[in-house]
N, C-alpha and C. Protein backbone atom coordinates (compact mmCIF):
# COMPACT_ATOMS: atom_id res chain seq x y z
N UNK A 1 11.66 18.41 -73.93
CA UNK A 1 10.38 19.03 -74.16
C UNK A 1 9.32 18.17 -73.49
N UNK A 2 8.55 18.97 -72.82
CA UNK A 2 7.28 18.09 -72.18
C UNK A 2 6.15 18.66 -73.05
N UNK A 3 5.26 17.73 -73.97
CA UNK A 3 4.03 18.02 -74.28
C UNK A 3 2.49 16.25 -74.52
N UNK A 4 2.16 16.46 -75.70
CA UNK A 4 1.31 15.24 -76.34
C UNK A 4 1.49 14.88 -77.04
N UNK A 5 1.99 13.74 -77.62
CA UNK A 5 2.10 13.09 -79.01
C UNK A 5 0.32 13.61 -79.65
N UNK A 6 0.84 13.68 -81.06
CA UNK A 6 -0.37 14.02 -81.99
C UNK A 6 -0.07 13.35 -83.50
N UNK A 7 -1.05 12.52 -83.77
CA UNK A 7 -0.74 12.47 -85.13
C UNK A 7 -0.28 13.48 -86.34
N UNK A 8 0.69 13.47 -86.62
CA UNK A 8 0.47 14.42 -87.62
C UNK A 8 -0.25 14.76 -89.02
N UNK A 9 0.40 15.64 -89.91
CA UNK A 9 -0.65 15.54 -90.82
C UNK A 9 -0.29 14.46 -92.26
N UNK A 10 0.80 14.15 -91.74
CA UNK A 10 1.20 12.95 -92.96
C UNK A 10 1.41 11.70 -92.44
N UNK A 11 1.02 10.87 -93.49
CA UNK A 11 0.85 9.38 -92.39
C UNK A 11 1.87 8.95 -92.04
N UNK A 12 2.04 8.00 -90.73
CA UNK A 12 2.78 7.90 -89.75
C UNK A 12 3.79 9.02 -89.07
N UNK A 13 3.22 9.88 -89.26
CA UNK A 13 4.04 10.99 -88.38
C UNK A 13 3.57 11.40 -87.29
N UNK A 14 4.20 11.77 -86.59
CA UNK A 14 3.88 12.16 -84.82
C UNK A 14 4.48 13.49 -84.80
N UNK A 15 4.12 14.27 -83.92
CA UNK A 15 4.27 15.53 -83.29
C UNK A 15 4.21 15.83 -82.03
N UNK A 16 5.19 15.96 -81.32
CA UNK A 16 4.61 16.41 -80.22
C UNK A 16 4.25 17.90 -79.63
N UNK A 17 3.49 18.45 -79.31
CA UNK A 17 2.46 19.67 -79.11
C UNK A 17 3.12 20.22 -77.84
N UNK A 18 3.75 21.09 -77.02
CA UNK A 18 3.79 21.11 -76.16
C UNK A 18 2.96 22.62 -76.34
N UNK A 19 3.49 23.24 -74.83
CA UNK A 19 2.52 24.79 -74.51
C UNK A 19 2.90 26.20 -75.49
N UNK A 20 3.72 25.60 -76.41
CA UNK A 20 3.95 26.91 -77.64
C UNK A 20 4.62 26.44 -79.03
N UNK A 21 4.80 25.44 -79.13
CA UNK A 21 5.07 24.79 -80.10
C UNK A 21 5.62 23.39 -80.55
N UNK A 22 5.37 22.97 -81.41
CA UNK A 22 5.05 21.58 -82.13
C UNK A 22 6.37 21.21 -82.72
N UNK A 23 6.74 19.86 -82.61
CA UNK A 23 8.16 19.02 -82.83
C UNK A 23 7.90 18.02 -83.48
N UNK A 24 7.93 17.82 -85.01
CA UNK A 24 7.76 16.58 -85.66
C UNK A 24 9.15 15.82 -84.86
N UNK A 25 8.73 14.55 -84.64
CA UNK A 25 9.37 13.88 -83.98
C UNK A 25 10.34 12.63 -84.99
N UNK A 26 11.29 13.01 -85.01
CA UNK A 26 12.08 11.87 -85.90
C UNK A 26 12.97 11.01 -85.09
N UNK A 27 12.53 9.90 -85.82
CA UNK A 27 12.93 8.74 -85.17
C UNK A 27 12.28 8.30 -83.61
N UNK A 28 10.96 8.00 -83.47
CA UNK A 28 10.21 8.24 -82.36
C UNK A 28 10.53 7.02 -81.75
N UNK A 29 10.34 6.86 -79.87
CA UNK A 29 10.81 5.35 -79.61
C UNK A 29 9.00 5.18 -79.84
N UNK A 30 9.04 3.65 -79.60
CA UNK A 30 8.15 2.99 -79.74
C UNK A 30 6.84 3.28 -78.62
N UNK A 31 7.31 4.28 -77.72
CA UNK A 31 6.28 4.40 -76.40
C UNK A 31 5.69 5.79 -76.70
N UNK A 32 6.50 6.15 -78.03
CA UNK A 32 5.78 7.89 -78.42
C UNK A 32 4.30 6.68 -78.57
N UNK A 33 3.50 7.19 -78.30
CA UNK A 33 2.01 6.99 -79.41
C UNK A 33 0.79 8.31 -79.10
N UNK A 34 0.03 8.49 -80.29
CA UNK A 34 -0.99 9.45 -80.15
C UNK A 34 -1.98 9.41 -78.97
N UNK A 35 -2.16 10.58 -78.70
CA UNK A 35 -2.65 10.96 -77.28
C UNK A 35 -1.90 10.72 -75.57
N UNK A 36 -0.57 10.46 -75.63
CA UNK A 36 0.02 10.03 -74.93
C UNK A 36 1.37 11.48 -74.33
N UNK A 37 0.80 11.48 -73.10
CA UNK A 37 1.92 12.92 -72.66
C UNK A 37 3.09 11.81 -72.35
N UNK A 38 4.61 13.17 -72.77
CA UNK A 38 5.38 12.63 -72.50
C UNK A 38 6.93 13.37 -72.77
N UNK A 39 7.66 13.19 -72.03
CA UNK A 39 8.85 14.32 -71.89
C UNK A 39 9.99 13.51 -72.76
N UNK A 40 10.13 14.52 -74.15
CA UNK A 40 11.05 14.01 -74.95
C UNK A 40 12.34 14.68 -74.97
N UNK A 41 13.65 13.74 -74.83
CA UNK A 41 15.42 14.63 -75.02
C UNK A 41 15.52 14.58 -76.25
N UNK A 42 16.03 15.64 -76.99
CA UNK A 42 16.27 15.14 -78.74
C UNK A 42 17.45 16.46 -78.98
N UNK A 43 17.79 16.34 -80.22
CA UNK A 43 18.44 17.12 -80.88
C UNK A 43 17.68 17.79 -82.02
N UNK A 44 18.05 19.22 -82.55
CA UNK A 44 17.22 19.59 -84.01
C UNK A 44 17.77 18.56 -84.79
N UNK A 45 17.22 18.67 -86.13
CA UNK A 45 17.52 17.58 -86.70
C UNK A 45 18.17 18.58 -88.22
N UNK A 46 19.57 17.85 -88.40
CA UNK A 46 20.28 18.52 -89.20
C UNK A 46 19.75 18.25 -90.80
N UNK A 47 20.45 19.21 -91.68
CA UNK A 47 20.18 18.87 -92.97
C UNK A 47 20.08 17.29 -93.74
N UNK A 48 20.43 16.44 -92.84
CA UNK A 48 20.73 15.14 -93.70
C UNK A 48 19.13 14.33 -93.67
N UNK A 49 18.54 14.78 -92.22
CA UNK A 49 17.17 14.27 -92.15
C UNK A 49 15.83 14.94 -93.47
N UNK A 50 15.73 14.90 -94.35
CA UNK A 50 14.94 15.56 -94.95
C UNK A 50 13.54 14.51 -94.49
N UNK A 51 12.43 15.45 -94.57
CA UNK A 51 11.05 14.80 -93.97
C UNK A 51 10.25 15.41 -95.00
N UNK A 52 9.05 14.63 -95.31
CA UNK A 52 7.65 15.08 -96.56
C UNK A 52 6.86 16.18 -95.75
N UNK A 53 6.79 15.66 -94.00
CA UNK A 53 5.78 16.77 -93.06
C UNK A 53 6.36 18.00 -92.65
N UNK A 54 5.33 19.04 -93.55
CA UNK A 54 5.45 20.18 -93.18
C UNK A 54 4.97 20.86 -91.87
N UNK A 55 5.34 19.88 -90.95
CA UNK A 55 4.38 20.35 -89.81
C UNK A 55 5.42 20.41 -88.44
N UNK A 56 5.66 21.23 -87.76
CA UNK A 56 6.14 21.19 -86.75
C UNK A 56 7.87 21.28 -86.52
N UNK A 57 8.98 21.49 -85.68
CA UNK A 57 10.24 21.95 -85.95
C UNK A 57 10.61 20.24 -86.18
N UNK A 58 11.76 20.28 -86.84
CA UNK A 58 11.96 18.32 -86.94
C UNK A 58 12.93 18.46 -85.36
N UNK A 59 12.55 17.22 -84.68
CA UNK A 59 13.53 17.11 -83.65
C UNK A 59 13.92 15.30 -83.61
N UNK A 60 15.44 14.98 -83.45
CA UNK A 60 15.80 13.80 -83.19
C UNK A 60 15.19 13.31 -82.00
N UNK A 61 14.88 12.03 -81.65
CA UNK A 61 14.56 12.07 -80.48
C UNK A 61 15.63 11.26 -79.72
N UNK A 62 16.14 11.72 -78.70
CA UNK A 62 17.16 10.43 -77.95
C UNK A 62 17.00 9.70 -77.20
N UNK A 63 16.13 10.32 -76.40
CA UNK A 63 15.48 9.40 -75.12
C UNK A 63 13.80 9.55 -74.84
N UNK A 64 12.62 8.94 -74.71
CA UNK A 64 11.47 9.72 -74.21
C UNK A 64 10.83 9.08 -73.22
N UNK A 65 10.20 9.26 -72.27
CA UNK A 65 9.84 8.91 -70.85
C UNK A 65 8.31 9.29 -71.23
N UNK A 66 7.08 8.55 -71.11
CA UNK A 66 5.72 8.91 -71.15
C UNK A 66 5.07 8.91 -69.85
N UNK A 67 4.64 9.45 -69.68
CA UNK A 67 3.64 10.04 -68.36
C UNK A 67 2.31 9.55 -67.95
């Protein structure tokens, strides 16, 4: 997915925004940060990940490259 890291709406959570929809980001590398474009590889994230943020699809992240 290519979009923007965004804070999300629960603390320390990230999202990334791309052109139609939003990816709470689990397990972010350290180069995710807010306001920062950047093309993330991930997996959905299965039942075992449960998250508090209701915001965005959950995605693993595996690899991310920032722009």
């Amino acid at each position: 997915m290519r979009g923007t890291v965004q804070r999300g709406i629960e603390p320390n959570s990230l999202v990334l925004s791309t052109a139609d929809q939003e990816y709470l980001l689990v397990h972010p590398t350290p180069a995710l940060q807010p306001g920062v474009m950047a093309v993330v590889r991930g997996r959905p994230a299965r039942t075992e990940h449960v998250t508090m943020c209701m915001q965005g699809t959950p995605l693993v992240v595996l690899d991310a490259s920032v722009r």
